[in-house]
C-alpha atoms as a PDB file:
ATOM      1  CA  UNK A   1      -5.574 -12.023 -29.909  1.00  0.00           C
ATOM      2  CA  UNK A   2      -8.414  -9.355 -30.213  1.00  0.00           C
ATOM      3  CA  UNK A   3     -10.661  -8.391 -32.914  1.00  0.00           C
ATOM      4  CA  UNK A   4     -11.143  -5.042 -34.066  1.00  0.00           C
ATOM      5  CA  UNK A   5     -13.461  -3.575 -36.274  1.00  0.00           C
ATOM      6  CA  UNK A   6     -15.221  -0.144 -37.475  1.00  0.00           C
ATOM      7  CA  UNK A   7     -17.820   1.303 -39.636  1.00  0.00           C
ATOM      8  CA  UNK A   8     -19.563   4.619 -39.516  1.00  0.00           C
ATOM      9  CA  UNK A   9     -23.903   4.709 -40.577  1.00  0.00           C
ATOM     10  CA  UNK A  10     -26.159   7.408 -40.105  1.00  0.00           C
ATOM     11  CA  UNK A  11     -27.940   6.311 -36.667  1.00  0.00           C
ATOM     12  CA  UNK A  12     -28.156   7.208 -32.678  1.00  0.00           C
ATOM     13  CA  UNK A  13     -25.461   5.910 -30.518  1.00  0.00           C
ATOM     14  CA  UNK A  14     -28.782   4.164 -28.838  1.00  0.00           C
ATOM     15  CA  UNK A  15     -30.305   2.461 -32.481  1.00  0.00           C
ATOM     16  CA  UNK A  16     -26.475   0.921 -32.697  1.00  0.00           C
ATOM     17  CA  UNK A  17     -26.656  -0.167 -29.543  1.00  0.00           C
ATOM     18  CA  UNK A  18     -29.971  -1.531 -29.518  1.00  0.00           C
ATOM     19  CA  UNK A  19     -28.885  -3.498 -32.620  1.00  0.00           C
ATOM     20  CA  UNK A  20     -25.441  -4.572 -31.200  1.00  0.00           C
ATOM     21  CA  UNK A  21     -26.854  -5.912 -28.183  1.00  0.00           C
ATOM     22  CA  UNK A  22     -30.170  -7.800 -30.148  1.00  0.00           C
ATOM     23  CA  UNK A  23     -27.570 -10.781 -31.238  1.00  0.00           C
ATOM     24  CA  UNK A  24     -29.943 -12.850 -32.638  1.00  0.00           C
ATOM     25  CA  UNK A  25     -31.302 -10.650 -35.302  1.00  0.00           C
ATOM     26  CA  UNK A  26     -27.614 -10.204 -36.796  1.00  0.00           C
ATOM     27  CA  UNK A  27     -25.269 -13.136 -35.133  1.00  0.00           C
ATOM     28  CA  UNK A  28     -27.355 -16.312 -34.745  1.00  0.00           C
ATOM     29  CA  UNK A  29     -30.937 -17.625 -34.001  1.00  0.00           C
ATOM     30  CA  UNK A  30     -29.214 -19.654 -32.318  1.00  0.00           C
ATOM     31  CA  UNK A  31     -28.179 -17.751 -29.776  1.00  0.00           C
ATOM     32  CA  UNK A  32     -28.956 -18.972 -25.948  1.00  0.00           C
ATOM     33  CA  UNK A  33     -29.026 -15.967 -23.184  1.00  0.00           C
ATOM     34  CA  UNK A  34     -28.766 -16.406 -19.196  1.00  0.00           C
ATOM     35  CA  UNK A  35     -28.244 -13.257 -17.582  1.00  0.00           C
ATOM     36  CA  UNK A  36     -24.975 -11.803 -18.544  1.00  0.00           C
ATOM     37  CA  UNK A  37     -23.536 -14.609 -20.485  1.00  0.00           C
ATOM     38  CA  UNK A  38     -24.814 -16.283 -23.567  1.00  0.00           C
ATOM     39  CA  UNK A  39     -24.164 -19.033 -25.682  1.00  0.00           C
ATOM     40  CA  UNK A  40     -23.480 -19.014 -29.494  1.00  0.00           C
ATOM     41  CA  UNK A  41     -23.472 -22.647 -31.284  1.00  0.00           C
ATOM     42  CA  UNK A  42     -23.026 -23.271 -34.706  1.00  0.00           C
ATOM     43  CA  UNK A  43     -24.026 -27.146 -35.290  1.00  0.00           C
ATOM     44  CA  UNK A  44     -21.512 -29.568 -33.459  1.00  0.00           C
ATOM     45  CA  UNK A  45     -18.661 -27.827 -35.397  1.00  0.00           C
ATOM     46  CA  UNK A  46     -18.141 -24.599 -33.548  1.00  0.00           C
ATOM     47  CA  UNK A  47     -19.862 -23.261 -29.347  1.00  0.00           C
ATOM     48  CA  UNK A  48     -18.918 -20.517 -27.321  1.00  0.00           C
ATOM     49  CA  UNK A  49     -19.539 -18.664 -24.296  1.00  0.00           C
ATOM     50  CA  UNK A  50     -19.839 -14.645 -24.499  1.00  0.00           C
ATOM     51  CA  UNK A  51     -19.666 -13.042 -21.203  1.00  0.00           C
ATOM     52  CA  UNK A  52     -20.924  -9.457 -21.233  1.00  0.00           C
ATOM     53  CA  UNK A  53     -18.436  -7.088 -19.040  1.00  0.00           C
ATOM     54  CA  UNK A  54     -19.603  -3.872 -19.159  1.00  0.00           C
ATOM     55  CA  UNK A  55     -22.289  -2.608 -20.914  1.00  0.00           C
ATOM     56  CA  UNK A  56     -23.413   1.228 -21.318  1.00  0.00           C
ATOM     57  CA  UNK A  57     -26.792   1.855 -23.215  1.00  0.00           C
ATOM     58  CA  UNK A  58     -26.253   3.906 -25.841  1.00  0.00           C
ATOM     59  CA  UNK A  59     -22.501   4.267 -25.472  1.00  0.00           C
ATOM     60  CA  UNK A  60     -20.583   0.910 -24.918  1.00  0.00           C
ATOM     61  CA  UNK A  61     -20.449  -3.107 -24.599  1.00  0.00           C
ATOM     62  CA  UNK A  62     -17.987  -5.281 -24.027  1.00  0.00           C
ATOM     63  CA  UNK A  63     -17.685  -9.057 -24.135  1.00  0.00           C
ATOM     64  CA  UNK A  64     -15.431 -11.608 -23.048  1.00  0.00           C
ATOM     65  CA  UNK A  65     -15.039 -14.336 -25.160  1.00  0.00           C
ATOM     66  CA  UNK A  66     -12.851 -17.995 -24.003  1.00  0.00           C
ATOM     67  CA  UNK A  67     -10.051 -18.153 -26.252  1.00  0.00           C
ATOM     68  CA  UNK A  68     -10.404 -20.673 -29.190  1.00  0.00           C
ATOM     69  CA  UNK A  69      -8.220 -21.959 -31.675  1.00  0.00           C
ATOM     70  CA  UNK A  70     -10.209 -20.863 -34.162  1.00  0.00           C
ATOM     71  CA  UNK A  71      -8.754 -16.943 -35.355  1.00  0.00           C
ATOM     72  CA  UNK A  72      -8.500 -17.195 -38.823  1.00  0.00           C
ATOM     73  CA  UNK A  73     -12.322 -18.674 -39.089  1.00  0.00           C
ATOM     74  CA  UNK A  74     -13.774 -16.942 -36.809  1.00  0.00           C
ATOM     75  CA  UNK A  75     -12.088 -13.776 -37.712  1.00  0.00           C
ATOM     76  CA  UNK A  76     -13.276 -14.253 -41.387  1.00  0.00           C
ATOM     77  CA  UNK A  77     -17.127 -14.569 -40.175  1.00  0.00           C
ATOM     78  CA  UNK A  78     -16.546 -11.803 -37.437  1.00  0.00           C
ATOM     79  CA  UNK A  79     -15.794  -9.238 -40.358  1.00  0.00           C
ATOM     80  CA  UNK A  80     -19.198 -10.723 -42.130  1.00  0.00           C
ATOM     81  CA  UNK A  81     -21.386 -10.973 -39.239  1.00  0.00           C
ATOM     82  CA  UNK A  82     -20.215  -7.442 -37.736  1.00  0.00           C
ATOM     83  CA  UNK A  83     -19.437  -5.684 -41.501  1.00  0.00           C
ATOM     84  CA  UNK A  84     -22.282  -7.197 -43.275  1.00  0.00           C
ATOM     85  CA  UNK A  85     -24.981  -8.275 -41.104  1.00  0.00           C
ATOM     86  CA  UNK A  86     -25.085  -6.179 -38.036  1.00  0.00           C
ATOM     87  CA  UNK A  87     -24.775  -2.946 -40.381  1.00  0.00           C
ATOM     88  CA  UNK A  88     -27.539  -4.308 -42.345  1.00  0.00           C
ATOM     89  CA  UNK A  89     -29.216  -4.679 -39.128  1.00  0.00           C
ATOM     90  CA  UNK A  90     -28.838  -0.818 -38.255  1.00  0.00           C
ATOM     91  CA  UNK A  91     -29.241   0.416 -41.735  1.00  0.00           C
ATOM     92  CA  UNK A  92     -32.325  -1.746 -43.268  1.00  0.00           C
ATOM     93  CA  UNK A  93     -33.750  -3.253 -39.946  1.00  0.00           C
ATOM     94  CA  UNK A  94     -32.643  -6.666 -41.396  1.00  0.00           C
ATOM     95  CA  UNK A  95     -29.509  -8.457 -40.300  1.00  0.00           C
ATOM     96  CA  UNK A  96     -28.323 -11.952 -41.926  1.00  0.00           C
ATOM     97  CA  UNK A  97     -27.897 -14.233 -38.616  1.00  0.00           C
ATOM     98  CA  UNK A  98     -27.356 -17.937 -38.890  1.00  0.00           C
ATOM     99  CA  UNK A  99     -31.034 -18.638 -39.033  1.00  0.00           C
ATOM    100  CA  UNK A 100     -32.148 -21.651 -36.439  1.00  0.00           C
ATOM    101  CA  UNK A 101     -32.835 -25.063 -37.677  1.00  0.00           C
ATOM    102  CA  UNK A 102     -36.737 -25.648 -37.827  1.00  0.00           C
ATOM    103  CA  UNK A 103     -36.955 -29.456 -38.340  1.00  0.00           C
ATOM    104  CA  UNK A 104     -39.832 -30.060 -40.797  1.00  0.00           C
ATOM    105  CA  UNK A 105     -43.440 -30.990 -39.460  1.00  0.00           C
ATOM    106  CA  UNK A 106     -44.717 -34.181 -38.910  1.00  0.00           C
ATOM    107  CA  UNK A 107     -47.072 -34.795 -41.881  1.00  0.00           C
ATOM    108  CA  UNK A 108     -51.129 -34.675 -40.685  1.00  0.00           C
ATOM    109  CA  UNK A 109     -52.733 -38.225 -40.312  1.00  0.00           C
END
């Protein structure tokens, strides 16, 4: 299975791209990166590897992602984090990403 999706905003090929490709600021906090590859974790309930394949500046990327059993889910938040959050990301400057869990600080003694 693939997913697909398209949207059209009033921006360089290279501001999309910049935005694609800065996954944390749309995707997740989260998000660990080591070279090519990086990984996406959502608590214990959901990790995956993302291999980047190709990648173009200003024209193309392309991931490879390990197959899951997890379409319907992850093909729900796909359309939110790619339809909602990465557009808001090219169009305001602000994307919606899972935002990373700051445990509180120790109070002063």
């Amino acid at each position: 299975m693939s997913f697909t999706t398209s949207f059209t905003v009033d921006r360089t090929p290279q501001q999309v791209f910049d935005a694609f490709t800065d996954v944390r600021r749309w995707w997740s906090e989260e998000i660990e990166h080591a070279g090519d590859e990086f990984e996406y974790h959502y608590e214990e309930v959901h990790r995956c590897r993302v291999r980047v394949t190709e990648s173009v500046p200003g024209r193309k990327v392309t991931w490879l992602v390990p197959e899951y059993e997890c379409f319907d889910v992850c093909h729900k938040a796909w359309t939110f984090y790619v339809g909602t959050s990465l557009r808001d990301l090219i169009t305001t400057g602000e994307g919606q990403p899972n935002r990373r869990n700051v445990l509180p600080a120790e109070p002063a003694r």
